[in-house]
Protein backbone atom coordinates (compact mmCIF):
# COMPACT_ATOMS: atom_id res chain seq x y z
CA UNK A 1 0.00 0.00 0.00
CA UNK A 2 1.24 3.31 -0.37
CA UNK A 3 0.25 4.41 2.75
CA UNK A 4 0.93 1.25 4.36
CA UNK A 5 4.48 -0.61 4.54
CA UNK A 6 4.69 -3.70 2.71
CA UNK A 7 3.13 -6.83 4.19
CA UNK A 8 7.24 -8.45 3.30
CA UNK A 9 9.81 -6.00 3.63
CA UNK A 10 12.50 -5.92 0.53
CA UNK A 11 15.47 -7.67 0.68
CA UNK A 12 19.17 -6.77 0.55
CA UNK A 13 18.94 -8.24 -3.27
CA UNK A 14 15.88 -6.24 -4.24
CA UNK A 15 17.67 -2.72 -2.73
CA UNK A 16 21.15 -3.58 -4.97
CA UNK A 17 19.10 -4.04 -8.20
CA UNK A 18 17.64 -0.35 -7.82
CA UNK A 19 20.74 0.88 -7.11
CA UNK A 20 21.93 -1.07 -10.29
CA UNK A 21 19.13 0.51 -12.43
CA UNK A 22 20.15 3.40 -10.56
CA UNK A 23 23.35 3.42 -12.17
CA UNK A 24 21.93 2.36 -15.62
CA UNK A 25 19.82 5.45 -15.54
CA UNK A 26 23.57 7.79 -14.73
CA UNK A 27 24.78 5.80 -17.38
CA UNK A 28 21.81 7.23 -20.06
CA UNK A 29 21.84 10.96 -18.39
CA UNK A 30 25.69 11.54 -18.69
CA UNK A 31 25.17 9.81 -22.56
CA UNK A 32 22.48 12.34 -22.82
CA UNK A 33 24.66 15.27 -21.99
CA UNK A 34 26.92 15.09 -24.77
CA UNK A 35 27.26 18.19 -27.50
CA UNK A 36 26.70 21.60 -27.05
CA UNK A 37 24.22 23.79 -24.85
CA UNK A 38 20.64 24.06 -27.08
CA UNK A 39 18.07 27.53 -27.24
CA UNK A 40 16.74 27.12 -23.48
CA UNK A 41 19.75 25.58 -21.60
CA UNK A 42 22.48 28.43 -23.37
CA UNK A 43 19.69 31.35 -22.50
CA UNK A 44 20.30 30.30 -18.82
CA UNK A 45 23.65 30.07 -19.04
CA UNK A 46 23.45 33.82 -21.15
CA UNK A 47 21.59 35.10 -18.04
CA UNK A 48 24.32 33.44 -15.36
CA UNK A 49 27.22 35.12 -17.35
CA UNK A 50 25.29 38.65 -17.16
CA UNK A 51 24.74 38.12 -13.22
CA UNK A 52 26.70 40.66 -11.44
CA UNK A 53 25.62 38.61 -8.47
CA UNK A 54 24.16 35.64 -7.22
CA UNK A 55 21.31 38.07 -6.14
CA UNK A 56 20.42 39.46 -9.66
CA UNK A 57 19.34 35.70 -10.53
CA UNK A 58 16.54 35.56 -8.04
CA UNK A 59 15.50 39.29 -8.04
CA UNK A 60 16.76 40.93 -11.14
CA UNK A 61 16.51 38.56 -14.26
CA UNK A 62 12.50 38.42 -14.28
CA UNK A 63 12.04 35.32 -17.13
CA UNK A 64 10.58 32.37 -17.40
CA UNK A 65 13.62 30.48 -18.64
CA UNK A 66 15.79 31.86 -15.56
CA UNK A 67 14.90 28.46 -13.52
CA UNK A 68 16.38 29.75 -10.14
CA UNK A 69 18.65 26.88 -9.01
CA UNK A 70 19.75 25.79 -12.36
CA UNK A 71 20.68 29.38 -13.55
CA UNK A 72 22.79 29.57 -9.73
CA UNK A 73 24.87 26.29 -11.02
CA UNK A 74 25.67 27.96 -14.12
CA UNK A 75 26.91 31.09 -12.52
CA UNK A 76 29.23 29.14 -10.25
CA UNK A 77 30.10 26.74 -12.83
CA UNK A 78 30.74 29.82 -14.99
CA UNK A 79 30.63 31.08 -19.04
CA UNK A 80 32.43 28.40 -20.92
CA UNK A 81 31.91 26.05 -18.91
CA UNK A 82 31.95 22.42 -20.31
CA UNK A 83 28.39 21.48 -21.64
CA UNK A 84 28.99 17.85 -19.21
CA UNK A 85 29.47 20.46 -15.86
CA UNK A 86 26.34 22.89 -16.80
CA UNK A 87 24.14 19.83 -16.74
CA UNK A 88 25.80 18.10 -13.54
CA UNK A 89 22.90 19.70 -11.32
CA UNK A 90 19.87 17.68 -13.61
CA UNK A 91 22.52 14.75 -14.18
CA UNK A 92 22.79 14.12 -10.28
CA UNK A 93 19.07 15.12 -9.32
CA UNK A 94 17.61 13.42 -12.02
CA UNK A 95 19.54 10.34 -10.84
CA UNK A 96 18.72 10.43 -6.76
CA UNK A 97 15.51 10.62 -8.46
CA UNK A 98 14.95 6.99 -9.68
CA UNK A 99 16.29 6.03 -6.26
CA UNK A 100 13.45 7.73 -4.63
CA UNK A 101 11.05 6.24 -7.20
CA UNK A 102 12.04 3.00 -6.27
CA UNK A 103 11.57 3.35 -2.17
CA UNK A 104 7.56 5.21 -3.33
CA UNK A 105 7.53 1.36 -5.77
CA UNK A 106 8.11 -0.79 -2.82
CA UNK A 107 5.57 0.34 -0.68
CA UNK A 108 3.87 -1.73 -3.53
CA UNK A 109 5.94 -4.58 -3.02
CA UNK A 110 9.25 -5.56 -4.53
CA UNK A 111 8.24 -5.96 -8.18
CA UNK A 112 6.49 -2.51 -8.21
CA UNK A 113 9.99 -0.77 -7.05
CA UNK A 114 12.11 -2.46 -9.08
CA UNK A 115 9.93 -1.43 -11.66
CA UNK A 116 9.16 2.37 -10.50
CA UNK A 117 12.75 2.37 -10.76
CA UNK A 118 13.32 1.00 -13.81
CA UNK A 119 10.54 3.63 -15.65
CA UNK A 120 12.42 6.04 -13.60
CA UNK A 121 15.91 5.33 -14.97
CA UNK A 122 15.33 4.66 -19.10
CA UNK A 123 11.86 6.71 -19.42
CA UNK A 124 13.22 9.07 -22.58
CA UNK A 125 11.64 12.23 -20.38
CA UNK A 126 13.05 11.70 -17.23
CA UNK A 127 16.26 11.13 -19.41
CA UNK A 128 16.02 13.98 -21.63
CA UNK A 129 15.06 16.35 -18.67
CA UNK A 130 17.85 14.21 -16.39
CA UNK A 131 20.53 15.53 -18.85
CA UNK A 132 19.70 19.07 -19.80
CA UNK A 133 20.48 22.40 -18.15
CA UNK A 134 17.30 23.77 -16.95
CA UNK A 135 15.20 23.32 -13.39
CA UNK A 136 12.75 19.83 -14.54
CA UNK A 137 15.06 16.93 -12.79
CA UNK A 138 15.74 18.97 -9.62
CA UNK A 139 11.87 19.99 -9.36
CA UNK A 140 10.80 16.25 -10.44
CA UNK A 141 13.16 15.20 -7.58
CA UNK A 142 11.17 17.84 -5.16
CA UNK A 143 7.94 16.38 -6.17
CA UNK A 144 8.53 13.15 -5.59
CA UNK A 145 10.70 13.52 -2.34
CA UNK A 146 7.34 15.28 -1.18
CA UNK A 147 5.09 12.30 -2.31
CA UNK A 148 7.55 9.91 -0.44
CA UNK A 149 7.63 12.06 3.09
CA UNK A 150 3.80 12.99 3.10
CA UNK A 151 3.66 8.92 2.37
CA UNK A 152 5.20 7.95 5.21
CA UNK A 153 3.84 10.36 7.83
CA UNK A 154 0.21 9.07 5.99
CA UNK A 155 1.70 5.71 7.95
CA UNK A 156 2.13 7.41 11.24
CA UNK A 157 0.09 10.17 11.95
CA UNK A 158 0.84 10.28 15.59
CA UNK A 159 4.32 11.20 14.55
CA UNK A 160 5.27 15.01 14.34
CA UNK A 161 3.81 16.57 11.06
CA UNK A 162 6.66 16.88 8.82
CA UNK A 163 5.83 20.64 8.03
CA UNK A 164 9.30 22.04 8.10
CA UNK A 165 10.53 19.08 5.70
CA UNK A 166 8.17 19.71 3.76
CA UNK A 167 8.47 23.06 3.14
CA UNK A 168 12.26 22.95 2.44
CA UNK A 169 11.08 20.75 -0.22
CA UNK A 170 9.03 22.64 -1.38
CA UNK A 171 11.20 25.87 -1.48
CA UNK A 172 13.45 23.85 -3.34
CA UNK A 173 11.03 22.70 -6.08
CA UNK A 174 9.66 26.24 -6.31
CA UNK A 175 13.50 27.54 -6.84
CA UNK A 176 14.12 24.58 -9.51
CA UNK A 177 10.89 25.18 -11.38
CA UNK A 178 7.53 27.17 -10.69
CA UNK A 179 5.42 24.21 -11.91
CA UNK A 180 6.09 22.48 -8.60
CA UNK A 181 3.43 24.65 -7.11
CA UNK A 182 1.50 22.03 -9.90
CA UNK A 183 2.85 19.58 -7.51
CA UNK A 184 1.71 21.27 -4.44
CA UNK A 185 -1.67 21.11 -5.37
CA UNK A 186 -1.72 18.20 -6.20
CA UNK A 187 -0.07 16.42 -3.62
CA UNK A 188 -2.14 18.19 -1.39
CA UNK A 189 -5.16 17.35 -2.47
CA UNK A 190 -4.38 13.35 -2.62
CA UNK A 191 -3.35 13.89 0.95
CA UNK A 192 -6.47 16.04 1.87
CA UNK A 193 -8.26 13.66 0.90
CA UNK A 194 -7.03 10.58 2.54
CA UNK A 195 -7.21 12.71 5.92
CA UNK A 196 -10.56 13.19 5.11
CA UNK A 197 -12.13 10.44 6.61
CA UNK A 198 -13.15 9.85 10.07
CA UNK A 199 -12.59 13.61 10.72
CA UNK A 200 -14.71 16.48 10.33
CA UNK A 201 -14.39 19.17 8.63
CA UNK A 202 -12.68 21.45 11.33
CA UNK A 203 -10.26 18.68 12.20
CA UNK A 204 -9.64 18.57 8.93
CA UNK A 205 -9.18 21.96 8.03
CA UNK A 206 -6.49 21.83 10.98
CA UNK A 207 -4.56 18.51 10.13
CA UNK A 208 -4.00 19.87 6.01
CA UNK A 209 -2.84 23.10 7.83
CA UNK A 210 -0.36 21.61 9.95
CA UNK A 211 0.69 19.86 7.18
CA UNK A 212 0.95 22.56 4.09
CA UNK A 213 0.53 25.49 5.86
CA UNK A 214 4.25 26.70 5.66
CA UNK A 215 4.48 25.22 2.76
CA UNK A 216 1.93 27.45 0.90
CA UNK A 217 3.48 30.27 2.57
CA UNK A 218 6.78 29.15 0.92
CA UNK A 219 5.45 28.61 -2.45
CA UNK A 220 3.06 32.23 -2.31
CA UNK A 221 6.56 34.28 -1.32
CA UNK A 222 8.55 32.57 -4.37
CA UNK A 223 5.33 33.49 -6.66
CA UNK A 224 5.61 36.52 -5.21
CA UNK A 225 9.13 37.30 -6.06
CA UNK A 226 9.11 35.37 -9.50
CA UNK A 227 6.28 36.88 -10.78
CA UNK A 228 3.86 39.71 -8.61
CA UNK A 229 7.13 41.99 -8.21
CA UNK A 230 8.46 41.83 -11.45
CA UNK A 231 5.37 42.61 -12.89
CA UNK A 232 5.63 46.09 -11.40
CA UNK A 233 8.62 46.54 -12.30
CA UNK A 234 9.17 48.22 -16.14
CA UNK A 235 9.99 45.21 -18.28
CA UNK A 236 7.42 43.03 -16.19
CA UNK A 237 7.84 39.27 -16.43
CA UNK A 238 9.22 38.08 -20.04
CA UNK A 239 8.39 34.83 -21.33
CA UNK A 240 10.51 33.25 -23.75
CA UNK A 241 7.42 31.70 -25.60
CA UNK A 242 3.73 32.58 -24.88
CA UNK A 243 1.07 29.98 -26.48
CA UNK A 244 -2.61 30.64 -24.90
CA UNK A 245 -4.37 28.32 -23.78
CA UNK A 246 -6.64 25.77 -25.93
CA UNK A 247 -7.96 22.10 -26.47
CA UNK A 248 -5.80 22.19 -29.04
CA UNK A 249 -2.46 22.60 -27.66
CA UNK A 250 -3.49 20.52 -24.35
CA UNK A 251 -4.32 17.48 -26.76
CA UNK A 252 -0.88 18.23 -28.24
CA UNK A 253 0.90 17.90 -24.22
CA UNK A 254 -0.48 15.12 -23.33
CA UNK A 255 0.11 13.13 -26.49
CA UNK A 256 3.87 14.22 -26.55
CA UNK A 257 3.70 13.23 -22.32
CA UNK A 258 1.78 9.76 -23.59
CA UNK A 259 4.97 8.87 -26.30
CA UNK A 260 7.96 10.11 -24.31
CA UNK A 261 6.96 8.90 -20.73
CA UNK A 262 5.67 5.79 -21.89
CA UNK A 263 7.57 4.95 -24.95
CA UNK A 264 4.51 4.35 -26.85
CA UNK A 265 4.71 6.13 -30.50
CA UNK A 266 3.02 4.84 -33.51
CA UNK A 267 1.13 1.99 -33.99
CA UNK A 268 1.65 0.40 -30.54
CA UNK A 269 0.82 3.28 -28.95
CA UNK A 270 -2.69 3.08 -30.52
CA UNK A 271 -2.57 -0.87 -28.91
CA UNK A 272 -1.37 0.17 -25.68
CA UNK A 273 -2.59 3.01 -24.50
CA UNK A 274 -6.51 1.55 -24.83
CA UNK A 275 -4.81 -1.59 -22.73
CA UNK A 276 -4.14 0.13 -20.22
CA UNK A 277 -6.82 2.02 -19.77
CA UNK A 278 -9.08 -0.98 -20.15
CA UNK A 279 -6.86 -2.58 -17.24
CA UNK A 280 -6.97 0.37 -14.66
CA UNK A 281 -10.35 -0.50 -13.16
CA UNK A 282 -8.89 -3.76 -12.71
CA UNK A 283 -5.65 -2.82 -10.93
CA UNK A 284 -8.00 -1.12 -8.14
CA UNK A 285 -9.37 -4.80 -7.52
CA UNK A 286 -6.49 -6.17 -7.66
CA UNK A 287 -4.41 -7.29 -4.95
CA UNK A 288 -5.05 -4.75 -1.77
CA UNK A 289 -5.46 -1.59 -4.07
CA UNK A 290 -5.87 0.78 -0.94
CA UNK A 291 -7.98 3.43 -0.92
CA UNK A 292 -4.96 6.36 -0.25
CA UNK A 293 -3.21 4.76 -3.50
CA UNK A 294 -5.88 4.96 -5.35
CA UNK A 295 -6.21 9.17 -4.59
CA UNK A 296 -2.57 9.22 -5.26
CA UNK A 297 -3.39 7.48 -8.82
CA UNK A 298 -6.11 10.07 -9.81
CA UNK A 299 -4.47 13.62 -8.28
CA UNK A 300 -1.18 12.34 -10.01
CA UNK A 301 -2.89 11.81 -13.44
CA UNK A 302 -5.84 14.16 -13.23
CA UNK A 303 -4.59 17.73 -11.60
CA UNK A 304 -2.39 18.99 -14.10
CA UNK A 305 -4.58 19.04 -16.99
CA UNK A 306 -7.66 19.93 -14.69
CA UNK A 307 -5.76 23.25 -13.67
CA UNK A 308 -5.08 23.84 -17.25
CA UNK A 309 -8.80 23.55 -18.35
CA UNK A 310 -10.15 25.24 -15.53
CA UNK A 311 -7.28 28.17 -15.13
CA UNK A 312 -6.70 28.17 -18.96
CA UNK A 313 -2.94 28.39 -18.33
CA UNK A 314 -0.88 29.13 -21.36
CA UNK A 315 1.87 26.47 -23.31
CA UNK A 316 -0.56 23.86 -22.66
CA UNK A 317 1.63 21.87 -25.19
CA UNK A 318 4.47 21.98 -23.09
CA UNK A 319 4.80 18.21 -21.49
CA UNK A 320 7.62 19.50 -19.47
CA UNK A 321 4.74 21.06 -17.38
CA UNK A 322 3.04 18.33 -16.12
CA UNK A 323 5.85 16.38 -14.75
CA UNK A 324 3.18 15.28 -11.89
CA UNK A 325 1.49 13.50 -14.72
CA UNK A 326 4.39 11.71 -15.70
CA UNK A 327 4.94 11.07 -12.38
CA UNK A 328 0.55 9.16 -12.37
CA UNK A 329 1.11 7.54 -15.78
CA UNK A 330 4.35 5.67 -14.63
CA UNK A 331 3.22 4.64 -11.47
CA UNK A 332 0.14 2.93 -13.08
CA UNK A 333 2.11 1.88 -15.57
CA UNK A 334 4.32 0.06 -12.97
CA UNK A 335 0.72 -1.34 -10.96
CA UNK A 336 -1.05 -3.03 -14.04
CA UNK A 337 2.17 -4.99 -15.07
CA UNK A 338 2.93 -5.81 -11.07
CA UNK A 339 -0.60 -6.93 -10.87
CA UNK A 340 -0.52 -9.39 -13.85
CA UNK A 341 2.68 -10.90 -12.54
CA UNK A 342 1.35 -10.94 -9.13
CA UNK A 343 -1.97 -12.88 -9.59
CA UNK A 344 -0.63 -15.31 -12.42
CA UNK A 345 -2.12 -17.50 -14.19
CA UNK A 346 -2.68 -16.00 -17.87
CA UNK A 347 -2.04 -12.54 -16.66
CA UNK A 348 1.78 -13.06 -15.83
CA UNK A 349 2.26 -13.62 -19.83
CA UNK A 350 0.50 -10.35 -20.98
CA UNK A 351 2.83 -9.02 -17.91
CA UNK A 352 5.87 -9.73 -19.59
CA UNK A 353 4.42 -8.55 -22.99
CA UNK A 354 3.51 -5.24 -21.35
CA UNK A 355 7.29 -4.78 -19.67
CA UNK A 356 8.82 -5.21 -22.70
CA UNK A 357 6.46 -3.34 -24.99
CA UNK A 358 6.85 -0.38 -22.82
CA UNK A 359 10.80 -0.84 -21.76
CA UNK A 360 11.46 -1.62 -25.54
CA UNK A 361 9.71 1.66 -26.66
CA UNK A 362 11.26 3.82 -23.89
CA UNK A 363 14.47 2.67 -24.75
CA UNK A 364 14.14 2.75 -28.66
CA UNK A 365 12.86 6.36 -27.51
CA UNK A 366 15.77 6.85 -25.22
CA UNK A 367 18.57 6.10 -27.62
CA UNK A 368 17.29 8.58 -30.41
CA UNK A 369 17.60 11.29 -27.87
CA UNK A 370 21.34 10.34 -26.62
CA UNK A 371 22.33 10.34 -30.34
CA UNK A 372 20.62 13.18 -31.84
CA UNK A 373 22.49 15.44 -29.39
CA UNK A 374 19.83 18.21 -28.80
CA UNK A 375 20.82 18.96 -33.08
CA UNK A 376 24.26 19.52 -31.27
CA UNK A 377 25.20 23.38 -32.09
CA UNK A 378 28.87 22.42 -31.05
CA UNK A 379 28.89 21.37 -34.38
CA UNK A 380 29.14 24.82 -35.65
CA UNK A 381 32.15 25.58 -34.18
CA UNK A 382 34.25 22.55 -35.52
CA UNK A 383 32.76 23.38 -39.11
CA UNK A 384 33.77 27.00 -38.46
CA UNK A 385 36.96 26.23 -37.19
CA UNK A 386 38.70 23.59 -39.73
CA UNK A 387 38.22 26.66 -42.44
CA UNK A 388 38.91 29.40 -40.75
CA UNK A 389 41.33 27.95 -37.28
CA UNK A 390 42.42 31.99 -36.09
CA UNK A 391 38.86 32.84 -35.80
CA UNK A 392 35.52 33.97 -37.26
CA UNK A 393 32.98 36.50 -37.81
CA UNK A 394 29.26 35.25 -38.31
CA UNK A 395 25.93 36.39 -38.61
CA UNK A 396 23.16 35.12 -36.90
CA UNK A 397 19.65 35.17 -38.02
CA UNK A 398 17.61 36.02 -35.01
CA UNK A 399 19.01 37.16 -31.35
CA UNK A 400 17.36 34.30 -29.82
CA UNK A 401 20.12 31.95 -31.14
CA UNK A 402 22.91 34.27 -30.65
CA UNK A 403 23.38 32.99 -27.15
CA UNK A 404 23.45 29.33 -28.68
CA UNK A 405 26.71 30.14 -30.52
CA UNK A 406 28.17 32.11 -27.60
CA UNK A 407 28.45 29.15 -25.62
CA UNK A 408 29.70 26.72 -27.97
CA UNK A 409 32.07 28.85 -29.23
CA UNK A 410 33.21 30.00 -25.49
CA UNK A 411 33.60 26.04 -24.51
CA UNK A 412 35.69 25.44 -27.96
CA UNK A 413 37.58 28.43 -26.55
CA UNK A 414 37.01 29.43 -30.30
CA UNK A 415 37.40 33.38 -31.52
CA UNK A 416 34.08 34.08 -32.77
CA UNK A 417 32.52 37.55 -33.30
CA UNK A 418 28.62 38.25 -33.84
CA UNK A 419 28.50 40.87 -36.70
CA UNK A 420 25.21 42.41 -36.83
CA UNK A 421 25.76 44.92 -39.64
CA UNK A 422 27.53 44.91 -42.88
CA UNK A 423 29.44 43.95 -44.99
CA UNK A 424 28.63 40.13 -44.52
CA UNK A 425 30.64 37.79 -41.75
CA UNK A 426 32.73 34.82 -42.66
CA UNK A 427 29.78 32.84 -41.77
CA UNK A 428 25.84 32.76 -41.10
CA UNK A 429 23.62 30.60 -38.37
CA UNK A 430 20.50 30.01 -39.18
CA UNK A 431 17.97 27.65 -36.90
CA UNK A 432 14.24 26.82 -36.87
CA UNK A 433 12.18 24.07 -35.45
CA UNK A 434 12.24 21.93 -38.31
CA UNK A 435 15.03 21.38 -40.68
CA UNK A 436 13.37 21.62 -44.44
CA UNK A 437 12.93 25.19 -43.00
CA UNK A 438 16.40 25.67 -43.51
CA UNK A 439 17.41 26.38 -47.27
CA UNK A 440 20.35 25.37 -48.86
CA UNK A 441 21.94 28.43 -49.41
CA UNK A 442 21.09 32.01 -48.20
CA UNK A 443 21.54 35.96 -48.89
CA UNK A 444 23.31 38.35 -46.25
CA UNK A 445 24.48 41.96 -47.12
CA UNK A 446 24.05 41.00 -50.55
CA UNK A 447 26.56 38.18 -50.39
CA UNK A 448 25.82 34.71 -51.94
CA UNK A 449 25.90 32.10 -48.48
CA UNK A 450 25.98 28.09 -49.04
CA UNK A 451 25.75 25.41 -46.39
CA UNK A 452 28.56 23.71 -44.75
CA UNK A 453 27.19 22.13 -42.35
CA UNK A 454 23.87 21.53 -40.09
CA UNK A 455 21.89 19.30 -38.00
CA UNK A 456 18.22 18.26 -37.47
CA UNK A 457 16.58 17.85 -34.05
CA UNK A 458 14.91 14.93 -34.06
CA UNK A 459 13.26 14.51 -30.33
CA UNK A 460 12.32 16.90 -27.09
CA UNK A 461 14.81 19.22 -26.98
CA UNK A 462 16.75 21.02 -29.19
CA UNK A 463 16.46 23.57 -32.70
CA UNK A 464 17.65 22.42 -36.28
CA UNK A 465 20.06 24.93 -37.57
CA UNK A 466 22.27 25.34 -40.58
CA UNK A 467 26.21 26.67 -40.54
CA UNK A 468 26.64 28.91 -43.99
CA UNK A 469 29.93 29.98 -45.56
CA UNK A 470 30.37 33.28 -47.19
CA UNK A 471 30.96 31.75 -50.84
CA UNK A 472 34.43 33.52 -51.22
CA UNK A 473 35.72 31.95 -47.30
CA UNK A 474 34.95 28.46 -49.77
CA UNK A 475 36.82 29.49 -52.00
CA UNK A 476 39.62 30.10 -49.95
CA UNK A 477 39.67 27.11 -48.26
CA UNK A 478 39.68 24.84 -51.58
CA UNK A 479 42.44 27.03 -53.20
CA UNK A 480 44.25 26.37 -50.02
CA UNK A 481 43.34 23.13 -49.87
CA UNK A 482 44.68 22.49 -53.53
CA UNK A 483 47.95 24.17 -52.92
CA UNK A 484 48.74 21.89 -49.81
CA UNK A 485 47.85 18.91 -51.95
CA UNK A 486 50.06 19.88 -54.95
C-alpha cells in the first residue's frame, strides 16, 4: 500500500538491483549530456554570465527560462563552462531521483519498485530532462521527495507533522521550477483527501494546515518574487514563448507526455494506450489496491490538466509542465504490469508482454535522444573552425540563437565575433524548429551564403540549424586546400 508498509519487507537483493538501475539510468543521463548547450539551456547560461551577483538571478533577471537553481549552477560553474558540468545539477538530481522512485515502488511490493525504478531510470523524459540544463530533474526530484515524506507520515500520523521538511522541499522545487506549485496542489489534495475520513471538517481543516501550511506560505513568497514583483517593475515578467491556452495545444501535451513517458509512439501506442486504460479499473481490484493509493493514482494523473482547463494556463503543449502526470502515468504503468505478474495465471504472460512493450519503446525512444544530441550546435564551431582555425565572424539570423553560438564557441575556446551589420561575416547561423525550413543556401548583405554544415533535431529538446559559408571563405579554403595537396 502506499500508505501502508509492505506486508514483506524488501530484501538486501531487491535494494542492490535499484541501485543497479540506478546506475543504468547515470549511465543514459551523462550519454544524454553530450554536445553543445541548445536555445533554453544556453539562455540560462546567457543570463548566469550577465549576473553581477548571485542576487540578480533571483530578483533581477525576471524570465521564465531563468529556472532559479539551475541558472545559480551555471553562474558558479561559470561562461564556458563544459556542456557535461552545466548539466551536472539535472545529471545528479535526475539520478537520486529513480532512487526515490524506487523506495515510493516498494511500498507496492518488490516488483512494483524495481519497476518504478526502472521507468524512472530509461523513461526518454526523465532522461532527456535528467541531462539538460534547466530546473525539470531537480523539481521532479522535489515532487517526488514530497510524495515519499507525506507517504510515510500518511503511515504514522501520531508522529510530528513533517511541516518544516516539507516546506524545504518545497522551497526547493519552487527555486528549480515554478510548476512544482502544480505539484503542491496536487499532492495536497491526494493527501487532503485521505485525511478526510473519520474527521470532520474542522479537524480537517487543521490537520492539512499543519501539514501545508508553511508550505503554501513558501510557495506564495517565491510566486511573489518570480512573478507579482516583477510585474511592477518596467519590463514586467518576459516569457521566452507565450502559447494561450486551448484544447488544441493541451491534446498536443499530453500526447507528446503519452509517447515520451511511456515509450509508446506509432502503432503500438494506438494498442497500448486503450490496454491500459481498459486494465486500470482492474488494478484497483487487484491485490489490496488501498484506498490512499488509489487518490494518489487520480491527483497524479488528473490535476495537471484539470488546472489547465479550468485556469486556462498558457503552453498547454508543453509536457515538461506536467511532470506530476508523468509522475501518475508511470506509477500505473508500474501497478497493471505488477498486478498481472502478481496474480498469475494467464495474466503473468501479458505481464511480460507489457514490460517489454513499454521498456522496448522507452528505450528505442531513449537512444534517439542520446544520439541526436539536442541537433548539437557544437557542431558549428568545428565546421567554423577547420576553415577558418584563427577565428571567425558570423551572422546570426535572429538574437534568440545568438546565445546558442556564444556558448559553444566560449567552450571550444574558439574566436568568434557576432556581426550584426555589414558587410557580410565569414559565416551565417540560421535555426528553426524543423530542418526543411532551412534552405540550402542564403543571402546576407548581398553576399551569396551556401551550407557547410547543419543538423536536425529529431526529439524533445533542441532547434535544427544550418552553418553557412560566405561563398568567397569556400573558396579560400579549396584554393588552399589544392595548394597543400600539390
Amino acid at each position: 500500500m502506499i500508505n501502508s508498509p509492505p506486508a514483506e519487507p524488501a530484501t538486501r537483493s531487491v535494494y542492490v538491483l535499484i541501485g543497479a538501475l540506478a546506475l543504468i539510468g547515470l549511465g543514459l543521463r551523462i550519454a544524454g549530456a553530450q554536445g553543445g548547450l541548445w536555445l533554453d539551456e544556453a539562455w540560462s547560461a546567457d543570463f548566469a554570465r550577465k549576473a553581477k551577483s548571485p542576487i540578480d538571478i533571483f530578483f533581477v533577471i525576471h524570465h521564465d527560462n531563468n529556472h532559479y537553481l539551475n541558472t545559480l549552477w551555471m553562474y558558479l560553474a561559470g561562461w564556458g563552462a563544459p556542456p557535461m558540468v552545466s548539466r551536472l545539477l539535472s545529471i545528479v538530481t535526475g539520478t537520486v531521483t529513480i532512487l526515490i522512485g524506487g523506495l515510493i515502488g516498494l511500498r507496492r511490493g518488490a516488483i512494483q519498485g524495481i519497476l518504478l525504478a526502472l521507468f524512472f531510470a530509461i523513461s526518454p523524459m526523465l532522461v532527456a530532462y535528467g541531462a539538460e540544463a534547466r530546473g525539470y530533474a531537480p523539481m521532479f526530484l522535489a515532487l517526488t521527495s514530497m510524495i515519499w515524506v507525506v507517504a510515510r507520515w500518511l503511515d504514522h500520523q501520531q508522529a510530528p507533522v513533517p511541516s518544516m521538511p516539507l516546506a524545504l522541499i518545497t522551497a526547493f522545487g519552487m527555486l528549480s521550477h515554478l510548476t512544482m506549485l502544480f505539484a503542491l496542489i496536487g499532492i495536497g489534495l491526494w493527501s487532503t483527501a485521505v485525511l478526510a475520513k473519520g474527521r470532520s471538517l474542522r479537524e480537517l481543516i487543521a490537520v492539512t494546515v499543519d501539514l501545508f501550511g508553511l508550505s503554501a506560505i513558501v510557495a506564495a513568497g517565491i510566486l511573489v518574487m518570480a512573478i507579482a514583483v516583477p510585474l511592477l517593475g518596467p519590463t514586467g515578467f518576459q516569457f521566452g514563448g507565450y502559447d494561450p491556452f486551448s484544447m488544441r495545444t493541451l491534446g498536443i501535451g499530453l500526447s507528446v507526455l503519452f509517447e515520451y513517458v511511456l515509450g509508446l509512439r506509432g502503432p503500438i501506442a494506438y494498442v497500448m494506450l486503450p490496454s491500459l486504460l481498459l486494465l486500470l479499473p482492474l488494478f484497483f481490484a487487484s491485490r489490496t489496491a488501498d484506498r490512499s493509493f488509489i487518490l494518489l493514482c487520480i491527483a497524479a494523473l488528473l490535476t495537471v490538466p484539470v488546472l489547465f482547463v479550468v485556469a486556462r494556463i498558457a503552453n498547454a503543449a508543453f509536457a515538461r509542465y506536467q511532470l506530476l502526470t508523468c509522475f501518475g502515468l508511470l506509477l500505473v504503468a508500474s501497478e497493471v504490469i505488477a498486478s498481472g505478474w502478481m496474480r498469475g495465471s494467464w495474466r503473468k504472460p501479458l505481464a511480460l508482454v507489457a514490460l517489454g512493450t513499454l521498456v522496448i519503446g522507452q528505450f528505442c525512444i531513449t537512444l534517439s535522444i542520446i544520439t541526436n544530441k539536442r541537433a548539437d550546435p557544437s557542431a558549428a564551431i568545428t565546421a567554423m573552425a577547420s576553415r577558418a582555425p584563427g577565428g571567425a565572424s558570423i551572422s546570426v539570423g535572429h538574437m534568440r540563437d545568438v546565445p546558442v553560438i556564444e556558448a559553444a564557441a566560449a567552450t571550444a575556446r574558439y574566436p568568434l565575433k557576432i556581426k550584426e551589420t555589414c558587410p557580410g561575416a565569414h559565416f551565417a547561423f540560421l535555426a528553426a524548429p524543423d530542418f526543411p525550413d532551412l534552405p540550402p543556401s542564403t543571402t546576407v548583405c548581398d553576399m551569396h551564403y551556401t551550407g557547410i554544415a547543419g543538423a536536425a533535431r529529431t526529439e524533445l529538446s533542441g532547434m535544427s540549424w544550418r552553418l553557412y559559408a560566405r561563398d568567397d571563405v569556400q573558396a579560400a579554403r579549396r584554393s588552399s586546400a589544392a595548394r597543400s595537396t600539390s
